[in-house]
Protein backbone atom coordinates (compact mmCIF):
# COMPACT_ATOMS: atom_id res chain seq x y z
CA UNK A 1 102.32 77.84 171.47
CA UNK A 2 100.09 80.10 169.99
CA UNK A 3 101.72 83.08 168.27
CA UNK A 4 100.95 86.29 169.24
CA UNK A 5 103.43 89.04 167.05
CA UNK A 6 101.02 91.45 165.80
CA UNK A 7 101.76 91.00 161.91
CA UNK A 8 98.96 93.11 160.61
CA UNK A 9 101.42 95.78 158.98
CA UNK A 10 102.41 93.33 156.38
CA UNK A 11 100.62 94.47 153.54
CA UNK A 12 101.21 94.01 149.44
CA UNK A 13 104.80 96.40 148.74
CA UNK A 14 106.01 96.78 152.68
CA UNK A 15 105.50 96.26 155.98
CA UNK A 16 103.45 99.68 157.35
CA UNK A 17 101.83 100.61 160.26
CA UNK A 18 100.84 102.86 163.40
CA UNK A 19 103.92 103.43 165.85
CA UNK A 20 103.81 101.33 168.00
CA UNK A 21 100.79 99.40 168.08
CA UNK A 22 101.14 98.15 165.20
CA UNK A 23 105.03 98.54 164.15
CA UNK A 24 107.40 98.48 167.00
CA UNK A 25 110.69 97.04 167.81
CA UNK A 26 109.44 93.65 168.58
CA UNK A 27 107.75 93.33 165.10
CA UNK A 28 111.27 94.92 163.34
CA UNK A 29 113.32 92.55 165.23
CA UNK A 30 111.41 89.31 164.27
CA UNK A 31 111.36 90.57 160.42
CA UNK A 32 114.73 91.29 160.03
CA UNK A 33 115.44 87.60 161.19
CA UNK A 34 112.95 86.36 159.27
CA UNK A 35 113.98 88.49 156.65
CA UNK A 36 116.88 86.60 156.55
CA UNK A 37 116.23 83.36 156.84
CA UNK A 38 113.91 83.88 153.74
CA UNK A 39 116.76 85.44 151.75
CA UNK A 40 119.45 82.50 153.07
CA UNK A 41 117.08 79.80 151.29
CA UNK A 42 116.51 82.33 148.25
CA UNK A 43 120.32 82.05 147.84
CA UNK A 44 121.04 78.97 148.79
CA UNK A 45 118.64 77.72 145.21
CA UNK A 46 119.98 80.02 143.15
CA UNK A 47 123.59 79.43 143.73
CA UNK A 48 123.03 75.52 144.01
CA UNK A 49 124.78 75.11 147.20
CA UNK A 50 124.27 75.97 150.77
CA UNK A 51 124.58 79.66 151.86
CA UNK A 52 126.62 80.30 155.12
CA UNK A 53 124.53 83.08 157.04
CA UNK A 54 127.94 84.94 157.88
CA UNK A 55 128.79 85.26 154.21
CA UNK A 56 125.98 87.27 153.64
CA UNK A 57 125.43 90.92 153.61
CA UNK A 58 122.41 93.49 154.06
CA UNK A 59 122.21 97.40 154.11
CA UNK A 60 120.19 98.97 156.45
CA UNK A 61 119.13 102.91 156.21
CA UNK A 62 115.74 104.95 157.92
CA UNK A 63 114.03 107.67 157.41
CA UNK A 64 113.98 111.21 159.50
CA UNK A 65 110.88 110.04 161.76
CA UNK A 66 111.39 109.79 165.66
CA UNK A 67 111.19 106.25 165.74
CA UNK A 68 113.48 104.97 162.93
CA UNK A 69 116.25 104.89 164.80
CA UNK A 70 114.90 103.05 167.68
CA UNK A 71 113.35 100.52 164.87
CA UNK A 72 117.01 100.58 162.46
CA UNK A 73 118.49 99.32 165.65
CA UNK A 74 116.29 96.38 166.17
CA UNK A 75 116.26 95.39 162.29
CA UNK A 76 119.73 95.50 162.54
CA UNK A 77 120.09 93.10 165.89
CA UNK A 78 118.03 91.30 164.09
CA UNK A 79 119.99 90.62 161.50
CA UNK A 80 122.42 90.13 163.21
CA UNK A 81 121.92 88.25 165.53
CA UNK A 82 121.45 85.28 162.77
CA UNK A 83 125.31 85.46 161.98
CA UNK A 84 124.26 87.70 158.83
CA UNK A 85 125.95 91.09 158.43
CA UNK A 86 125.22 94.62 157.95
CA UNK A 87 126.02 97.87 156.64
CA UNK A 88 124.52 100.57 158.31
CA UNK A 89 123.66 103.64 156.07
CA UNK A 90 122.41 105.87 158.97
CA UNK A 91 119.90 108.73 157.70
CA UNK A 92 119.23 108.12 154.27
CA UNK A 93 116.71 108.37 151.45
CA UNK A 94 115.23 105.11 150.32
CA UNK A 95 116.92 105.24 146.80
CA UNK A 96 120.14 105.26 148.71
CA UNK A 97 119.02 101.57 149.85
CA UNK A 98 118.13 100.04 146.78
CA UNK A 99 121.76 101.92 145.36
CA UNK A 100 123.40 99.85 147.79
CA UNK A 101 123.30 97.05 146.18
CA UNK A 102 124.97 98.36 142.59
CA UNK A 103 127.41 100.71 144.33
CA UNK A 104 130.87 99.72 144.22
CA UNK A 105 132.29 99.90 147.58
CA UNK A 106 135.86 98.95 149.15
CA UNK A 107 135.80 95.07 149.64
CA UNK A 108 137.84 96.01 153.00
CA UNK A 109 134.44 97.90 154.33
CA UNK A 110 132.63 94.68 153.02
CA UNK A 111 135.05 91.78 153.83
CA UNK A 112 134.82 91.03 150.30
CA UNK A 113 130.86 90.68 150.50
CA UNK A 114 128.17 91.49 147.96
CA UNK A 115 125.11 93.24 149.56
CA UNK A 116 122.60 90.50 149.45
CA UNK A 117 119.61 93.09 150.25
CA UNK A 118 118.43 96.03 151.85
CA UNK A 119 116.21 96.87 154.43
CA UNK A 120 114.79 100.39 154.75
CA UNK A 121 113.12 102.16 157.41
CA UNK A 122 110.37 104.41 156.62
CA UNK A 123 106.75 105.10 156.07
CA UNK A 124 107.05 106.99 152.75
CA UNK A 125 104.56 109.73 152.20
CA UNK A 126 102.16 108.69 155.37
CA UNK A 127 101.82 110.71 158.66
CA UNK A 128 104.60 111.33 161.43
CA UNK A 129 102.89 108.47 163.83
CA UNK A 130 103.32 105.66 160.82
CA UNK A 131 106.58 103.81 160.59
CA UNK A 132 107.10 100.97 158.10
CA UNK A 133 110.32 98.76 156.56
CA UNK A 134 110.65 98.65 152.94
CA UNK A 135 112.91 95.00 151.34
CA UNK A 136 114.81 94.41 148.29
CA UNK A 137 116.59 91.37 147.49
CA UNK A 138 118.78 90.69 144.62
CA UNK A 139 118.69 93.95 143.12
CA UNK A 140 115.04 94.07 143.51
CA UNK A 141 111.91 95.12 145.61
CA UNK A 142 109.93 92.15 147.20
CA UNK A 143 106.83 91.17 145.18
CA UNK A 144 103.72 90.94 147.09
CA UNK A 145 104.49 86.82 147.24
CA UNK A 146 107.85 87.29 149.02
CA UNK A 147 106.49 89.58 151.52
CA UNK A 148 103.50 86.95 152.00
CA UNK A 149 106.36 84.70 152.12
CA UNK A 150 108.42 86.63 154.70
CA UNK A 151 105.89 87.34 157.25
CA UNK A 152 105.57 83.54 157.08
CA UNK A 153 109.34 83.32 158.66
CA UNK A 154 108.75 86.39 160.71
CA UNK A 155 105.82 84.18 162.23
CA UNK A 156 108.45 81.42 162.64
CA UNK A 157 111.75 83.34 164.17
CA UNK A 158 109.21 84.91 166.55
CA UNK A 159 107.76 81.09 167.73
CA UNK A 160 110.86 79.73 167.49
CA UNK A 161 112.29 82.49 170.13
CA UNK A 162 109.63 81.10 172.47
CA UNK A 163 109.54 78.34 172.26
CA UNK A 164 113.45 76.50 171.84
CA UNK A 165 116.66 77.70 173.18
CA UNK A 166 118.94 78.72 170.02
CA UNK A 167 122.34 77.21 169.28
CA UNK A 168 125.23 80.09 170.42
CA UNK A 169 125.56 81.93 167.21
CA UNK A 170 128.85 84.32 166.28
CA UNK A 171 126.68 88.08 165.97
CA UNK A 172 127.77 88.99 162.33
CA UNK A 173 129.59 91.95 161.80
CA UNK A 174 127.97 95.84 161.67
CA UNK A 175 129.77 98.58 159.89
CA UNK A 176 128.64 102.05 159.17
CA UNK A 177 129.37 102.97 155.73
CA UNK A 178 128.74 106.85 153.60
CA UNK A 179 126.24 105.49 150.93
CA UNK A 180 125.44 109.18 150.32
CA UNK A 181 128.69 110.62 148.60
CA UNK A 182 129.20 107.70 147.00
CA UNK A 183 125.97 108.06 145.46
CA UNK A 184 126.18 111.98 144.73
CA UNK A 185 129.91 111.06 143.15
CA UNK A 186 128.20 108.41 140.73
CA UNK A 187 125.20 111.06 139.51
CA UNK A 188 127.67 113.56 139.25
CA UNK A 189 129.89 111.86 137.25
CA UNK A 190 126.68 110.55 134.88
CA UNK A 191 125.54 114.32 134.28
CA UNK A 192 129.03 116.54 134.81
CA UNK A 193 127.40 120.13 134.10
CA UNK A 194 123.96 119.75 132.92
CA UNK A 195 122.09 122.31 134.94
CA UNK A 196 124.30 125.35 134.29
CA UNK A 197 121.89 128.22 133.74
CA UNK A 198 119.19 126.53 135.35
CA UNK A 199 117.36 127.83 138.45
CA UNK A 200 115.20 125.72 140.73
CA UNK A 201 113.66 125.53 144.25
CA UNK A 202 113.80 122.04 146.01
CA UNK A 203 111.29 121.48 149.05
CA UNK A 204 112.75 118.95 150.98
CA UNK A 205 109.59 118.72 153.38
CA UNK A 206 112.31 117.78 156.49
CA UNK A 207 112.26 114.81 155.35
CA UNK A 208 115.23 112.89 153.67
CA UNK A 209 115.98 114.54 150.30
CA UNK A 210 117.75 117.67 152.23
CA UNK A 211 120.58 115.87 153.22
CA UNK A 212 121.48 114.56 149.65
CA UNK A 213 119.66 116.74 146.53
CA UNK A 214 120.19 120.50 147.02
CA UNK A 215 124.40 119.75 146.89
CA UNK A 216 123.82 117.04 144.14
CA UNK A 217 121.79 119.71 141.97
CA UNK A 218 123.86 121.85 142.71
CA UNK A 219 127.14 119.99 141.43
CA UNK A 220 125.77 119.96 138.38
CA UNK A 221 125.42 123.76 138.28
CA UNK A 222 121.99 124.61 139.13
CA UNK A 223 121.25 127.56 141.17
CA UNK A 224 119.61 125.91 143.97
CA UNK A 225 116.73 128.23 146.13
CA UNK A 226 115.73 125.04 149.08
CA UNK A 227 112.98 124.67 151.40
CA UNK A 228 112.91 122.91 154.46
CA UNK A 229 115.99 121.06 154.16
CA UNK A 230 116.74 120.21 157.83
CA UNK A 231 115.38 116.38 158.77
CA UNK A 232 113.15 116.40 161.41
CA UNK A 233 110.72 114.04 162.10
CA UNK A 234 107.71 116.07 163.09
CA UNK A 235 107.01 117.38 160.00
CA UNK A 236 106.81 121.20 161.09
CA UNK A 237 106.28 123.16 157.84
CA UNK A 238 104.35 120.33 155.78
CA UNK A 239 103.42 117.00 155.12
CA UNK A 240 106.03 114.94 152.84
CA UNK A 241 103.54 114.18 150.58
CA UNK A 242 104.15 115.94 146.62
CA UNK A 243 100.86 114.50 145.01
CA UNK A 244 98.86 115.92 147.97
CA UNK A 245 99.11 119.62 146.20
CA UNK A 246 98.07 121.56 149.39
CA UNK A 247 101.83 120.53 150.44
CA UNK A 248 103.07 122.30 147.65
CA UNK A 249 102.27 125.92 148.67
CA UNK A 250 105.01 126.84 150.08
CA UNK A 251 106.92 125.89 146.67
CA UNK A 252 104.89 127.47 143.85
CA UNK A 253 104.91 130.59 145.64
CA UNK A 254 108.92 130.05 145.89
CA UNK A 255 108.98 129.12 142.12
CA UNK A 256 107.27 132.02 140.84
CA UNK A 257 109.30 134.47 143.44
CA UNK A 258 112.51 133.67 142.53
CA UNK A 259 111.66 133.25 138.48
CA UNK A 260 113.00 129.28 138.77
CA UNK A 261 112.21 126.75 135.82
CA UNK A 262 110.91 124.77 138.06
CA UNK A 263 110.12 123.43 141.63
CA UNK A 264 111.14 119.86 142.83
CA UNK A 265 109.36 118.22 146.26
CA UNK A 266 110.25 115.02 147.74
CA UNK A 267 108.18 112.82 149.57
CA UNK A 268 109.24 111.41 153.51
CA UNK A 269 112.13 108.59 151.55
CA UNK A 270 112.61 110.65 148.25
CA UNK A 271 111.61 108.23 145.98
CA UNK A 272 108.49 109.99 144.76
CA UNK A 273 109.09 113.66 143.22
CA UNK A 274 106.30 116.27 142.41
CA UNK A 275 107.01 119.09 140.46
CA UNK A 276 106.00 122.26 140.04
CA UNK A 277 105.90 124.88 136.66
CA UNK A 278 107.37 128.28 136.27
CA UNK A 279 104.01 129.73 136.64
CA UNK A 280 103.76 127.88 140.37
CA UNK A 281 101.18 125.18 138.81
CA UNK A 282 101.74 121.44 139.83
CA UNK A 283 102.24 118.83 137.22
CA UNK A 284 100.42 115.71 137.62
CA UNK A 285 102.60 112.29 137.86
CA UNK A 286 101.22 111.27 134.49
CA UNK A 287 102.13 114.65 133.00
CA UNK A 288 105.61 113.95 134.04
CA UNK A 289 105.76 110.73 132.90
CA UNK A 290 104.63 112.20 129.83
CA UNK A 291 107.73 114.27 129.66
CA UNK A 292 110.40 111.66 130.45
CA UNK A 293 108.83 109.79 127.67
CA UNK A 294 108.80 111.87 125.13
CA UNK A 295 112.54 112.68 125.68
CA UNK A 296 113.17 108.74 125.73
CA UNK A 297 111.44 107.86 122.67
CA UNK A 298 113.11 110.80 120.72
CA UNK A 299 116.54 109.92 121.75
CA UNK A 300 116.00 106.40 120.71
CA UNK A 301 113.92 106.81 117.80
CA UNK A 302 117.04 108.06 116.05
CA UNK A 303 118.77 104.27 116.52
CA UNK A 304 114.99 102.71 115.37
CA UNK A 305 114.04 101.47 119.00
CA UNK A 306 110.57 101.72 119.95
CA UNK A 307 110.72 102.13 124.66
CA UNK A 308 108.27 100.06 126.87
CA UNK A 309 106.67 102.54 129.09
CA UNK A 310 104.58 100.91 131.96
CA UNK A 311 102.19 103.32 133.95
CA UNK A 312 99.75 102.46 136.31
CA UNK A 313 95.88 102.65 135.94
CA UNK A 314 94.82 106.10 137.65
CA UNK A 315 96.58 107.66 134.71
CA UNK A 316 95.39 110.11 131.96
CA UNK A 317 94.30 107.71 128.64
CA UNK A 318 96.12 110.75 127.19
CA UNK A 319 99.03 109.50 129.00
CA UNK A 320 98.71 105.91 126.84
CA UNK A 321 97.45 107.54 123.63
CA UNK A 322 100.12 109.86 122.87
CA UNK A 323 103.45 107.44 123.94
CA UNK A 324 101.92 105.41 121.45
CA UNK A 325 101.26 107.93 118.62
CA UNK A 326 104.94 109.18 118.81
CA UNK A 327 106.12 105.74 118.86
CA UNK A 328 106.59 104.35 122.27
CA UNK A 329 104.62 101.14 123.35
CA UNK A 330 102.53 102.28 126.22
CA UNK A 331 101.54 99.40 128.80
CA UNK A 332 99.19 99.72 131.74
CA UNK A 333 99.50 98.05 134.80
CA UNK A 334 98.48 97.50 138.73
CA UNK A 335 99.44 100.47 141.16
CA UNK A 336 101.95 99.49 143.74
CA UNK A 337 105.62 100.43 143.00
CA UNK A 338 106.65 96.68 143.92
CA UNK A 339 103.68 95.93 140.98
CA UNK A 340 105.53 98.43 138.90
CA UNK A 341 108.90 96.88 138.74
CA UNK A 342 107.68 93.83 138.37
CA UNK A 343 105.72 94.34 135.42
CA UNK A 344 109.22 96.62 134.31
CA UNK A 345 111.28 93.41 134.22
CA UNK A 346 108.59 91.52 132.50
CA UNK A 347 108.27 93.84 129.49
CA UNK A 348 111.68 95.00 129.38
CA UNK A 349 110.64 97.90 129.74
CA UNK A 350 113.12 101.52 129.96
CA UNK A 351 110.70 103.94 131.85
CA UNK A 352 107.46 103.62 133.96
CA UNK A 353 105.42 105.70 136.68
CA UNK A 354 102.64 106.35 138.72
CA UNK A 355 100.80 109.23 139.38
CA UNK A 356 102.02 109.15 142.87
CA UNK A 357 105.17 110.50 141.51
CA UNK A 358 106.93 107.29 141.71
CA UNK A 359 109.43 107.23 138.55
CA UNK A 360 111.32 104.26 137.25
CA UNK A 361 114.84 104.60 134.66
CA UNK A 362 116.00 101.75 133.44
CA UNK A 363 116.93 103.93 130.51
CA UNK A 364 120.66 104.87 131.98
CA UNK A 365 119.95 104.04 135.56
CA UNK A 366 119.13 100.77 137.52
CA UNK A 367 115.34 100.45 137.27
CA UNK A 368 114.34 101.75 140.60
CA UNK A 369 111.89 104.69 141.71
CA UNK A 370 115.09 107.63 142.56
CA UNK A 371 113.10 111.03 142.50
CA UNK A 372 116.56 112.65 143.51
CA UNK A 373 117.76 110.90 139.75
CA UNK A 374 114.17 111.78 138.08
CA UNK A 375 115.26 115.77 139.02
CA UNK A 376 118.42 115.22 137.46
CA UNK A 377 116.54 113.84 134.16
CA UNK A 378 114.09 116.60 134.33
CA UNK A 379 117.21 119.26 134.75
CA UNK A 380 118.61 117.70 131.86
CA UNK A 381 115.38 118.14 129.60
CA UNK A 382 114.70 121.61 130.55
CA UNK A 383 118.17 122.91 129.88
CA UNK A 384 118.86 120.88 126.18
CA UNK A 385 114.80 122.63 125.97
CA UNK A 386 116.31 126.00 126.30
CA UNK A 387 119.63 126.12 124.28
CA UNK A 388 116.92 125.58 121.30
CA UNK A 389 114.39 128.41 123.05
CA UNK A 390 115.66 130.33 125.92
CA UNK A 391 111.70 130.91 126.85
CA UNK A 392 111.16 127.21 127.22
CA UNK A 393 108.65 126.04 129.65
CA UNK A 394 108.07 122.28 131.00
CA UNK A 395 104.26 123.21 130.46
CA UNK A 396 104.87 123.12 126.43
CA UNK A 397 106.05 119.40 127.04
CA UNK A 398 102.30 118.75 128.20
CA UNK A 399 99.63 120.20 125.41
CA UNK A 400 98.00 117.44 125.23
CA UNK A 401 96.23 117.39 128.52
CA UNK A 402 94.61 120.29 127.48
CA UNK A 403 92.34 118.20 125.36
CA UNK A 404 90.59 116.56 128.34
CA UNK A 405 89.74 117.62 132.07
CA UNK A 406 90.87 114.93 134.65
CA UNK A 407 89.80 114.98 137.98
CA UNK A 408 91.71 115.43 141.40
CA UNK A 409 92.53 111.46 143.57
CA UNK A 410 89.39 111.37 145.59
CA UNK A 411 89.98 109.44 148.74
CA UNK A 412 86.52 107.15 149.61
CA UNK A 413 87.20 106.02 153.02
CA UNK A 414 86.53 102.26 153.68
CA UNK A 415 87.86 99.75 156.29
CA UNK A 416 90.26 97.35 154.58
CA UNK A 417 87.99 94.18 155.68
CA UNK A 418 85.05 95.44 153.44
CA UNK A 419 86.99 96.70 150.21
CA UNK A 420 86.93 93.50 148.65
CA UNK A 421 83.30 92.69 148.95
CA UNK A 422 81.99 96.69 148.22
CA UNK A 423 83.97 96.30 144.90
CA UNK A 424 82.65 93.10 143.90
CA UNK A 425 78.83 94.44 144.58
CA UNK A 426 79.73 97.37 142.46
CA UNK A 427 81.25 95.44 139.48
CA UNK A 428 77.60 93.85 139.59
CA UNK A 429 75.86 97.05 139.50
CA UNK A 430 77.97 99.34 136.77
CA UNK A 431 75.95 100.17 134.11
CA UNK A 432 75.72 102.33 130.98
CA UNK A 433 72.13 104.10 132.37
CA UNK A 434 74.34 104.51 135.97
CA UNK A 435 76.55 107.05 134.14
CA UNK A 436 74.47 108.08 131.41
CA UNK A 437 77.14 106.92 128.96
CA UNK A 438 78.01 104.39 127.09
CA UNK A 439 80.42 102.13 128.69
CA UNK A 440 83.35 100.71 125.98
CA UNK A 441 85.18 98.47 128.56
CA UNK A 442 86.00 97.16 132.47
CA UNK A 443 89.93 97.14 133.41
CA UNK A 444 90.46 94.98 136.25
CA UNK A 445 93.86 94.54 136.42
CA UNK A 446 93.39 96.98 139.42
CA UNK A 447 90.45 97.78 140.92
CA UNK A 448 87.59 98.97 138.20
CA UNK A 449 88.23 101.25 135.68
CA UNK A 450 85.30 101.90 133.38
CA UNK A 451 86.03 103.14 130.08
CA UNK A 452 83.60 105.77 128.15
CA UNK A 453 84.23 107.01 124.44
CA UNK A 454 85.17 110.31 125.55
CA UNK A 455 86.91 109.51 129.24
CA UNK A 456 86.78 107.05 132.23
CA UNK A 457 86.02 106.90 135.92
CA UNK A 458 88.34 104.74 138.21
CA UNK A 459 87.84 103.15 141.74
CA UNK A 460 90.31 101.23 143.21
CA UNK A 461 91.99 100.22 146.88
CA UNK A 462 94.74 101.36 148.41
CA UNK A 463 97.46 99.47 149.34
CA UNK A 464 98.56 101.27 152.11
CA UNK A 465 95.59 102.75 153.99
CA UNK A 466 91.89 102.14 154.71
CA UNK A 467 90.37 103.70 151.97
CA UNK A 468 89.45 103.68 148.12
CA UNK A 469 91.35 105.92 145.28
CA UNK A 470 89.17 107.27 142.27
CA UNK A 471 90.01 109.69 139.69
CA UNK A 472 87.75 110.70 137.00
CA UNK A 473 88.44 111.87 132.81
CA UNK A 474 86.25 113.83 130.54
CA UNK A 475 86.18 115.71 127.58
CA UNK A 476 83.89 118.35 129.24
CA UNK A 477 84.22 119.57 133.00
CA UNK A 478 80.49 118.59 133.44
CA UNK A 479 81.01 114.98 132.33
CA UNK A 480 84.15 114.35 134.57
CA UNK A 481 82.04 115.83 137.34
CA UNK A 482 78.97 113.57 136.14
CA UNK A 483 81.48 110.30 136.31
CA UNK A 484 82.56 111.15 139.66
CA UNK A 485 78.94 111.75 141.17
CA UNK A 486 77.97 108.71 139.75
CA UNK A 487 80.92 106.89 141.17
CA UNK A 488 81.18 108.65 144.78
CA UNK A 489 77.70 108.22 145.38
CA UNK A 490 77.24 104.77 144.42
CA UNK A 491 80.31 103.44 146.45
CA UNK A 492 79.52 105.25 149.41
CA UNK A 493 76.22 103.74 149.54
CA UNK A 494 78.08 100.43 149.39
CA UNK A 495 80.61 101.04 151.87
CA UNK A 496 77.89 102.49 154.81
CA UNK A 497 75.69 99.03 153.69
CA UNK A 498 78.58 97.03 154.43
CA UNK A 499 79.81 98.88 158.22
CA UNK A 500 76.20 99.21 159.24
CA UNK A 501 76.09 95.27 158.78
CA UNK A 502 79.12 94.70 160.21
CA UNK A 503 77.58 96.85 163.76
């Protein structure tokens, strides 16, 4: 029988798409079992023996959007219905899922099971009609091969539903279970009293991060000013997206009206934080990163250990250049925050980030992306910053990107089927003449980045939507602006060639 489950959401970190055309309950249903089946043979080689479906365990949470709960219901039947079990985290941010599976919770909730996984409703950052289902397994996100892998046995459960009549099979168990205060017990515990003295303002963009980070902050005895704290799925005030910085207005002008340090902003799941300054101005994700690093390497420079920090490759080359000049080892990698942890676990590595605002501890934490645990760090920094200057500002933290002028993410849109082909035409046709500059190398761990003496210029694709990210670095204004013309205009031209062939 020929299959026809619409599997074009699968895509490199998640599963992602338009409700419901292209996500719906249907799709959910099949990938939860599929899900499964995946993770039963996953277990079954590593512990050497046979794994029984009902011995197994999976936490399931969503996001605030006004489908997730029809599409938590279905990845739970799903699940389910294999003889696998579940605990169902209700409304939760997606760090709460991947906590899941290091939280200690009462073996009577569990029936003396070990969360095997988690599966996690939500379409991060994107816009209210996009739904999507994030996976870990074994204390870790799925690389882009298990997802490949995965849709492979979604294709199956869904043909095998048609097409044979299934052996009875005992429904495992669900349970609803309060990952949230036994998550905001944990951080507390880790931090006691840091933020005494502290003020901040915490946009929660109705999204997730209401419901767990103005009480956690303010347990550790910040003065807590919050924003748009209330879930609710249609977005009203703003889009959940921090590193678009025309969703931070409502927050700088907060910051600066109520004298806080600083401003934290969440994105729709809360694992990507933005941040703003004292004086209201945004700080970039490599900025930030900047700042958790330097606070890393001189706590552990003391004991003679030099941190892996992994970034990603729209980054500042200030960024790389001055974790290694304080003595870090600065590595950079693929964008993707499934690409990120992987390349984490292969370098050992204590910290890493993206400019999306994705952050990564491993440094005292569990090696996830957690912005509700990056705003703990950053409380932390700023207040041991000010018992040495009571004027401190994160901004100090940050001189060095004063030295160069780096451009805003410029969104190129292109239809996924021609991204491939329009970046393998421009490979052929970057030049030194093209920018008028000397060209010192070509990164393509990721897309093209294009390395001058003084700066580079970036183009690379998405993972999660039909277009092309660049970003742009100069020592001058005028020569960040002459990379990006250069750039733009070239990969336009490419990208109307290659739809006007395609008509």
């Amino acid at each position: 029988m020929q299959n026809t489950l619409n599997t074009k959401a699968f895509g490199k970190n998640d599963i992602r798409g338009i409700f419901p055309t292209e996500v719906n309950s249907e799709l959910f249903f099949n990938a939860a079992k599929g899900y499964v089946n995946w993770a039963q043979e996953k277990l079954s080689k590593i512990e050497g023996q046979r794994k029984s479906y009902d011995e197994m365990l999976f936490c399931v949470c969503m996001d605030a959007r006004l489908h997730s709960k029809e599409l938590k219901d279905a990845v739970i039947q799903g699940i389910t219905s294999t003889g696998a079990n579940v605990l169902d985290l209700g409304l939760a941010p997606t760090p709460m899922g991947y906590f899941s599976e290091f939280a200690k919770i009462d073996k009577e909730i569990t029936e003396g099971k070990v969360p095997n996984g988690a599966l996690i409703i939500t379409a991060s950052h994107n816009p209210s009609e996009y739904n999507g289902l994030k996976m870990t397994f074994n204390r870790a996100s799925l690389s882009e091969s298990d997802i490949k892998e995965v849709k492979e046995y979604t294709i199956k459960a869904y043909e095998d539903s048609k097409n044979y009549t299934y052996r009875t099979v005992k429904e495992g168990f669900k349970k609803e279970y309060d990952i949230i205060s036994n998550y905001q017990d944990k951080i507390s515990d880790m931090f006691d009293k840091i933020g005494e003295n502290i003020k901040i303002v915490v946009d929660s963009a109705n999204a997730t991060g209401g419901i767990v980070a103005p009480k956690l902050y303010r347990d550790l005895g910040c003065e807590v000013i919050e924003l748009f704290s209330e879930p609710d799925g249609n977005f009203p005030n703003h889009h959940p997206n921090p590193s678009d910085e025309k969703t931070l207005d409502a927050i700088k002008k907060a910051v600066v009206e109520n004298n806080a340090d600083f401003g934290i902003a969440f994105d729709g799941d809360s694992d990507r934080i933005g941040v703003v300054s004292s004086q209201g101005k945004a700080i970039s994700g490599d900025k930030l990163l900047l700042i958790y690093a330097l606070d890393l390497i001189n706590e552990l420079k003391a004991r003679g250990e030099v941190p892996t920090i992994v970034s990603e490759v729209k980054c500042s080359q200030v960024l790389y250049d001055t974790i290694n000049a304080n003595g870090g080892r600065a590595i950079m990698y693929k964008t993707g925050h499934g690409y990120i942890k992987s390349k984490m676990k292969e370098e050992n590595a204590l910290l890493a980030g993206e400019m999306s605002g994705h952050v990564f501890f491993k440094d005292r934490y569990f090696g996830y992306d957690d912005a509700i645990y990056a705003g703990c760090r950053l409380i932390e920094i700023v207040a041991k910053n000010k018992k040495q200057n009571k004027d401190f500002d994160l901004t100090q933290l940050i001189e060095p990107f004063e030295r160069v002028h780096l451009s805003q993410e410029v969104r190129l849109k292109c239809p996924n089927e021609f991204k491939k082909a329009v970046l393998e035409e421009l490979e052929g046709k970057i030049c030194d003449e093209l920018f008028n500059s000397k060209i010192k190398e070509i990164v393509t761990i990721d897309g093209l980045r294009i390395i001058f003496e003084d700066g580079f210029a970036l183009i690379r694709q998405s993972n999660t939507e039909p277009v092309f990210t660049l970003r742009f670095e100069a020592k001058t204004k005028q020569q960040c602006e002459n990379y990006q013309n250069a750039l733009c205009t070239l990969a336009q031209e490419l990208t109307d060639k290659h739809s006007k062939a395609k008509v």
